[in-house]
PDB file of N, CA and C in Angstrom:
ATOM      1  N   UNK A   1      47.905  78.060  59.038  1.00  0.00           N
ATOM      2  CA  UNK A   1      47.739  79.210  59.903  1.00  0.00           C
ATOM      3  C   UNK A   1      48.681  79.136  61.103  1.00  0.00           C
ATOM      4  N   UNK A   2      49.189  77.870  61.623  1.00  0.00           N
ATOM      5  CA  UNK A   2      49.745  77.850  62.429  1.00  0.00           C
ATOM      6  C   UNK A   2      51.728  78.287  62.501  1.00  0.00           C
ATOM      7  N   UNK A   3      52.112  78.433  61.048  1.00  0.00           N
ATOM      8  CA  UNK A   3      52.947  79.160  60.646  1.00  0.00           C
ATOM      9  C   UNK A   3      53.304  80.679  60.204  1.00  0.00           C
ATOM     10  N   UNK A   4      51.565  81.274  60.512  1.00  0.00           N
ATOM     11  CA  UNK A   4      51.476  82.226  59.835  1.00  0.00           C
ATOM     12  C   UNK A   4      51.258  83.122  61.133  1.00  0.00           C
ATOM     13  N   UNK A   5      50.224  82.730  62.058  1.00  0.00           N
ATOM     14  CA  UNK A   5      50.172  83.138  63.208  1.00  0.00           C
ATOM     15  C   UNK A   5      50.881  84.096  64.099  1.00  0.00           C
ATOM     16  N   UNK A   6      52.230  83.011  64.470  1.00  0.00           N
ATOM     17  CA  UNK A   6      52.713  84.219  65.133  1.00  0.00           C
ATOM     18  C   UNK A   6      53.899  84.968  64.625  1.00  0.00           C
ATOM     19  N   UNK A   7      53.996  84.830  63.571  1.00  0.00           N
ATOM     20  CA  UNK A   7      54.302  85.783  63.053  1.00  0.00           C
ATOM     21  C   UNK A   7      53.764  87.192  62.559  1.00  0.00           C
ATOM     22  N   UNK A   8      52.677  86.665  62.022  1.00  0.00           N
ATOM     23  CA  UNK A   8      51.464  88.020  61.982  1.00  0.00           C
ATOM     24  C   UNK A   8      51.457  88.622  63.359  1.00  0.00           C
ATOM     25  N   UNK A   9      51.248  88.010  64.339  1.00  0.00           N
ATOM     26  CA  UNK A   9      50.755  88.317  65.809  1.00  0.00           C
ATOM     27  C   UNK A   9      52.200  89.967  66.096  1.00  0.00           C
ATOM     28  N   UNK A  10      53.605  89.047  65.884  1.00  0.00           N
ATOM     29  CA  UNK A  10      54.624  89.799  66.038  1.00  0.00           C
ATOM     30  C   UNK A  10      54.594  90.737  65.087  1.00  0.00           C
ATOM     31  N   UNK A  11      53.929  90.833  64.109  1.00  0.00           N
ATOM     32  CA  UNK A  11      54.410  92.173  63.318  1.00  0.00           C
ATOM     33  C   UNK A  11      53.349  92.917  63.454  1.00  0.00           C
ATOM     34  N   UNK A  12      51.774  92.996  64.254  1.00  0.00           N
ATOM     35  CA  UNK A  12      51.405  93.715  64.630  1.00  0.00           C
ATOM     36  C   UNK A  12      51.438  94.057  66.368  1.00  0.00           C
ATOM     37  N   UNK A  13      52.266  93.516  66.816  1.00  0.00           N
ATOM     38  CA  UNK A  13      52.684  93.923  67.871  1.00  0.00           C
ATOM     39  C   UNK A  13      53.710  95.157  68.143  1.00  0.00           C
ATOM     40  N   UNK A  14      54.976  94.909  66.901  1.00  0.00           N
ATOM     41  CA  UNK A  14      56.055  95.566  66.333  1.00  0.00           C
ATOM     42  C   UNK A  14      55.510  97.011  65.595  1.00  0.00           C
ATOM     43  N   UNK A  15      54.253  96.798  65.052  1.00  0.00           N
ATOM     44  CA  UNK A  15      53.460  98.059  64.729  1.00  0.00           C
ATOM     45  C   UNK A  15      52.977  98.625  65.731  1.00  0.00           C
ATOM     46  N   UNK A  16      52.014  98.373  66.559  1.00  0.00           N
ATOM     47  CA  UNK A  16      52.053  99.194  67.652  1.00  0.00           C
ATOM     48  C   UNK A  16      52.528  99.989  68.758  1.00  0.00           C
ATOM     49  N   UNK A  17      53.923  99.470  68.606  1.00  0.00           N
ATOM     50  CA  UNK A  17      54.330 100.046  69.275  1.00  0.00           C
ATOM     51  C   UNK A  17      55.503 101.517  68.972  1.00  0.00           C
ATOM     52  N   UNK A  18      56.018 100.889  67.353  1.00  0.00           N
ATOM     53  CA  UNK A  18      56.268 101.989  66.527  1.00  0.00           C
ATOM     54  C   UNK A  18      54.877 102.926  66.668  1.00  0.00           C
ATOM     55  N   UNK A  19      53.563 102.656  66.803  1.00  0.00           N
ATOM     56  CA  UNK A  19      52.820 103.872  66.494  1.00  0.00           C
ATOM     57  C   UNK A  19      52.297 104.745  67.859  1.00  0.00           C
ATOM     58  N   UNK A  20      52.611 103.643  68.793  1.00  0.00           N
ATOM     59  CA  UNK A  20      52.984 104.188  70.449  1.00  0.00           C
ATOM     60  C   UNK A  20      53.926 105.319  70.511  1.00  0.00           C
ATOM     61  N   UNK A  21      55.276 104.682  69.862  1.00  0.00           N
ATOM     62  CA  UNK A  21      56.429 106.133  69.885  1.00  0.00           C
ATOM     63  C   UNK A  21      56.008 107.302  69.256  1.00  0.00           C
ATOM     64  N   UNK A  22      55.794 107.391  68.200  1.00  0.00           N
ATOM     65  CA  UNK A  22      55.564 107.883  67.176  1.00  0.00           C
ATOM     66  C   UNK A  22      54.759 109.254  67.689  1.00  0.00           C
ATOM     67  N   UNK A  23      53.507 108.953  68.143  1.00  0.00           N
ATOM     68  CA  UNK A  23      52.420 109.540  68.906  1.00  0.00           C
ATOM     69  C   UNK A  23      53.036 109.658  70.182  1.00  0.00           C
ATOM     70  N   UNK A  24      54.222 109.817  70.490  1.00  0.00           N
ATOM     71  CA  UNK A  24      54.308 109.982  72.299  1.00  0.00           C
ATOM     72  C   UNK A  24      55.848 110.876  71.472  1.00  0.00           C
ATOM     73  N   UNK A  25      56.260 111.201  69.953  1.00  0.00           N
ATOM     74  CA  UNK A  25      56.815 111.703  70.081  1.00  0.00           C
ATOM     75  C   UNK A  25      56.472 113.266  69.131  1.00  0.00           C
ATOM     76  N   UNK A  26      55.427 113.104  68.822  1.00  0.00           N
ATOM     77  CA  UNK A  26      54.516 114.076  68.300  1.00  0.00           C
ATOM     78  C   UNK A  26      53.781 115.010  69.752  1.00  0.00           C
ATOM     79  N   UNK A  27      53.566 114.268  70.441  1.00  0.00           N
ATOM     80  CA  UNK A  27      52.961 115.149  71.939  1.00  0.00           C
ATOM     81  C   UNK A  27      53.937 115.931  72.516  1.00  0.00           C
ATOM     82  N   UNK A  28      55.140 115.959  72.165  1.00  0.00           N
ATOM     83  CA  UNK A  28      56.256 116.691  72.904  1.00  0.00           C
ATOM     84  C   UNK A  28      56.465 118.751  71.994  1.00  0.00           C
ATOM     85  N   UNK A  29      56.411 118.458  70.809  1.00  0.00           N
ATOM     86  CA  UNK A  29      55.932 119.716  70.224  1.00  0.00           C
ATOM     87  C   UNK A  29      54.729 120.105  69.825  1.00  0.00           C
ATOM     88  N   UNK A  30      54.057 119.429  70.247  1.00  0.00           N
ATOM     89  CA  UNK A  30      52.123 119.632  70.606  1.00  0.00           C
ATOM     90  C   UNK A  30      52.066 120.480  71.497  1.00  0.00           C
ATOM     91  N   UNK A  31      52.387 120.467  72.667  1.00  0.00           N
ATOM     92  CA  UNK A  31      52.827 120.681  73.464  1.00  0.00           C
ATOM     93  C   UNK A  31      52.802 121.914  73.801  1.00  0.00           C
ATOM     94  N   UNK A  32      53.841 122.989  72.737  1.00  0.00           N
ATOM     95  CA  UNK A  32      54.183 123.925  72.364  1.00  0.00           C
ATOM     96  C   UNK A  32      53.438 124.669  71.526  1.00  0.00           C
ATOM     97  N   UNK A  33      52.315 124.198  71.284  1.00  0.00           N
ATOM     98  CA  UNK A  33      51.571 125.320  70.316  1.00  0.00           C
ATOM     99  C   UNK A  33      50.793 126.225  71.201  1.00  0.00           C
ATOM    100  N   UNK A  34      49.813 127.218  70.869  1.00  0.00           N
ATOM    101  CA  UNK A  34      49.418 128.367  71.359  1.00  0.00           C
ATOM    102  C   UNK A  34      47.981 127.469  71.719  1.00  0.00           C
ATOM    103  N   UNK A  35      47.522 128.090  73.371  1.00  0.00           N
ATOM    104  CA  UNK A  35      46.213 127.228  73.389  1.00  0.00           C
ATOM    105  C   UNK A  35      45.439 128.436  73.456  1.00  0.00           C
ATOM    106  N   UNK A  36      45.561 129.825  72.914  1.00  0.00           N
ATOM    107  CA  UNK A  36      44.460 130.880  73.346  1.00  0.00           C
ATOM    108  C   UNK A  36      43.936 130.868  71.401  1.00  0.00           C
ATOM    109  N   UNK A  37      42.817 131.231  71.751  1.00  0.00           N
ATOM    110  CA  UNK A  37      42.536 131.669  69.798  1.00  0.00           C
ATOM    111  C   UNK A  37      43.069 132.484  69.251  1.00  0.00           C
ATOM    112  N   UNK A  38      43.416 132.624  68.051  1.00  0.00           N
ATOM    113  CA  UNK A  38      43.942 134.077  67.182  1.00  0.00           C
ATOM    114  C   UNK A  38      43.039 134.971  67.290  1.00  0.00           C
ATOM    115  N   UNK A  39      43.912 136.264  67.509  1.00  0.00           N
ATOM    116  CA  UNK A  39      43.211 137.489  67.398  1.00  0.00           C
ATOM    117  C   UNK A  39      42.490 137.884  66.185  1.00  0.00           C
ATOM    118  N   UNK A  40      41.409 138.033  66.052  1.00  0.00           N
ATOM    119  CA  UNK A  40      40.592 138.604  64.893  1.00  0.00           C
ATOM    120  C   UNK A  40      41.169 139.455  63.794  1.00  0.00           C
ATOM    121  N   UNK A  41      41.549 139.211  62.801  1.00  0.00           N
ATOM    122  CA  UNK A  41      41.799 140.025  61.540  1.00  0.00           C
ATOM    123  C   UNK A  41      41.090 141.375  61.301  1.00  0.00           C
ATOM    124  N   UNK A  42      39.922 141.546  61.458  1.00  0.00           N
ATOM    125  CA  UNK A  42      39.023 142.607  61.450  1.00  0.00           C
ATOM    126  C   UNK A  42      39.172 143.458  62.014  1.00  0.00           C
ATOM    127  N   UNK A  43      40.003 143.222  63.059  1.00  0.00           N
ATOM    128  CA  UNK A  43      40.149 144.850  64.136  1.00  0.00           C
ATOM    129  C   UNK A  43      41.200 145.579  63.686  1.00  0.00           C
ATOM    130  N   UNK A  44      40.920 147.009  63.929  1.00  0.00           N
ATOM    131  CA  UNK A  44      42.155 148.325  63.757  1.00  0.00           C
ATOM    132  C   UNK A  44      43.641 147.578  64.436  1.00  0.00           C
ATOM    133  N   UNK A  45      44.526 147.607  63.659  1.00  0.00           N
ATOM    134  CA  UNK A  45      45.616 147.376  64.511  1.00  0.00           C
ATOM    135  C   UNK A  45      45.697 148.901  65.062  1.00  0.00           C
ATOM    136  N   UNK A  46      46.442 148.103  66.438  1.00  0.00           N
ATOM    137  CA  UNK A  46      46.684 149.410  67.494  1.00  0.00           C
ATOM    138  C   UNK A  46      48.305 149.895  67.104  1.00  0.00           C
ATOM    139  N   UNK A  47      47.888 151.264  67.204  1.00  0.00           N
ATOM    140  CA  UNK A  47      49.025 152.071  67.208  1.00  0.00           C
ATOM    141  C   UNK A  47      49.731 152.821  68.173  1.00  0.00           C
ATOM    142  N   UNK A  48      50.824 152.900  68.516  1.00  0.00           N
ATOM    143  CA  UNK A  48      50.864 153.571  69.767  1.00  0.00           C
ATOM    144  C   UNK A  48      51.518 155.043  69.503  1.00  0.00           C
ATOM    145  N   UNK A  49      51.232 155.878  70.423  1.00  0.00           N
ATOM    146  CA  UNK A  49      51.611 157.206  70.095  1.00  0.00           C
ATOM    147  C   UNK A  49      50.942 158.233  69.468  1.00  0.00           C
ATOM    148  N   UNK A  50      49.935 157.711  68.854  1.00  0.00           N
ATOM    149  CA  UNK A  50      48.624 158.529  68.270  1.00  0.00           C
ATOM    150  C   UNK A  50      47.710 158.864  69.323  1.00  0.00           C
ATOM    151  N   UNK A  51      47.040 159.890  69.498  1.00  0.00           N
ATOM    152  CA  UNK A  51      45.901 159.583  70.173  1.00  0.00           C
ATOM    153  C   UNK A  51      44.943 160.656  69.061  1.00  0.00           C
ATOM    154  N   UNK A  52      43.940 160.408  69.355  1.00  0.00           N
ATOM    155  CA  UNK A  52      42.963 160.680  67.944  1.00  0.00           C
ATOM    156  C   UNK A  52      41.756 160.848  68.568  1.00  0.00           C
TER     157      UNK A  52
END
């Protein structure tokens, strides 16, 4: 174990931090998405220029 150690130790160190970037480079077009809800499908689309 004492050969195995830190080496294991370093390659999950080397993973975390790939999954640090990874996730810190996914938050940058996160970012950018829409934070209000979609408008409901069910309603009349509005028309303009009609009045009725």
């Amino acid at each position: 174990m004492a050969v195995v150690g830190p080496a294991l130790s370093d390659s999950f160190g080397y993973a975390f931090w790939i999954a640090f970037a990874l996730t810190a480079l996914i938050l940058i077009p996160a970012s950018f998405l829409p934070r209000h809800a979609a408008r409901d499908r069910r309603e009349a689309p509005q028309t303009v220029g009609k009045k009725e």
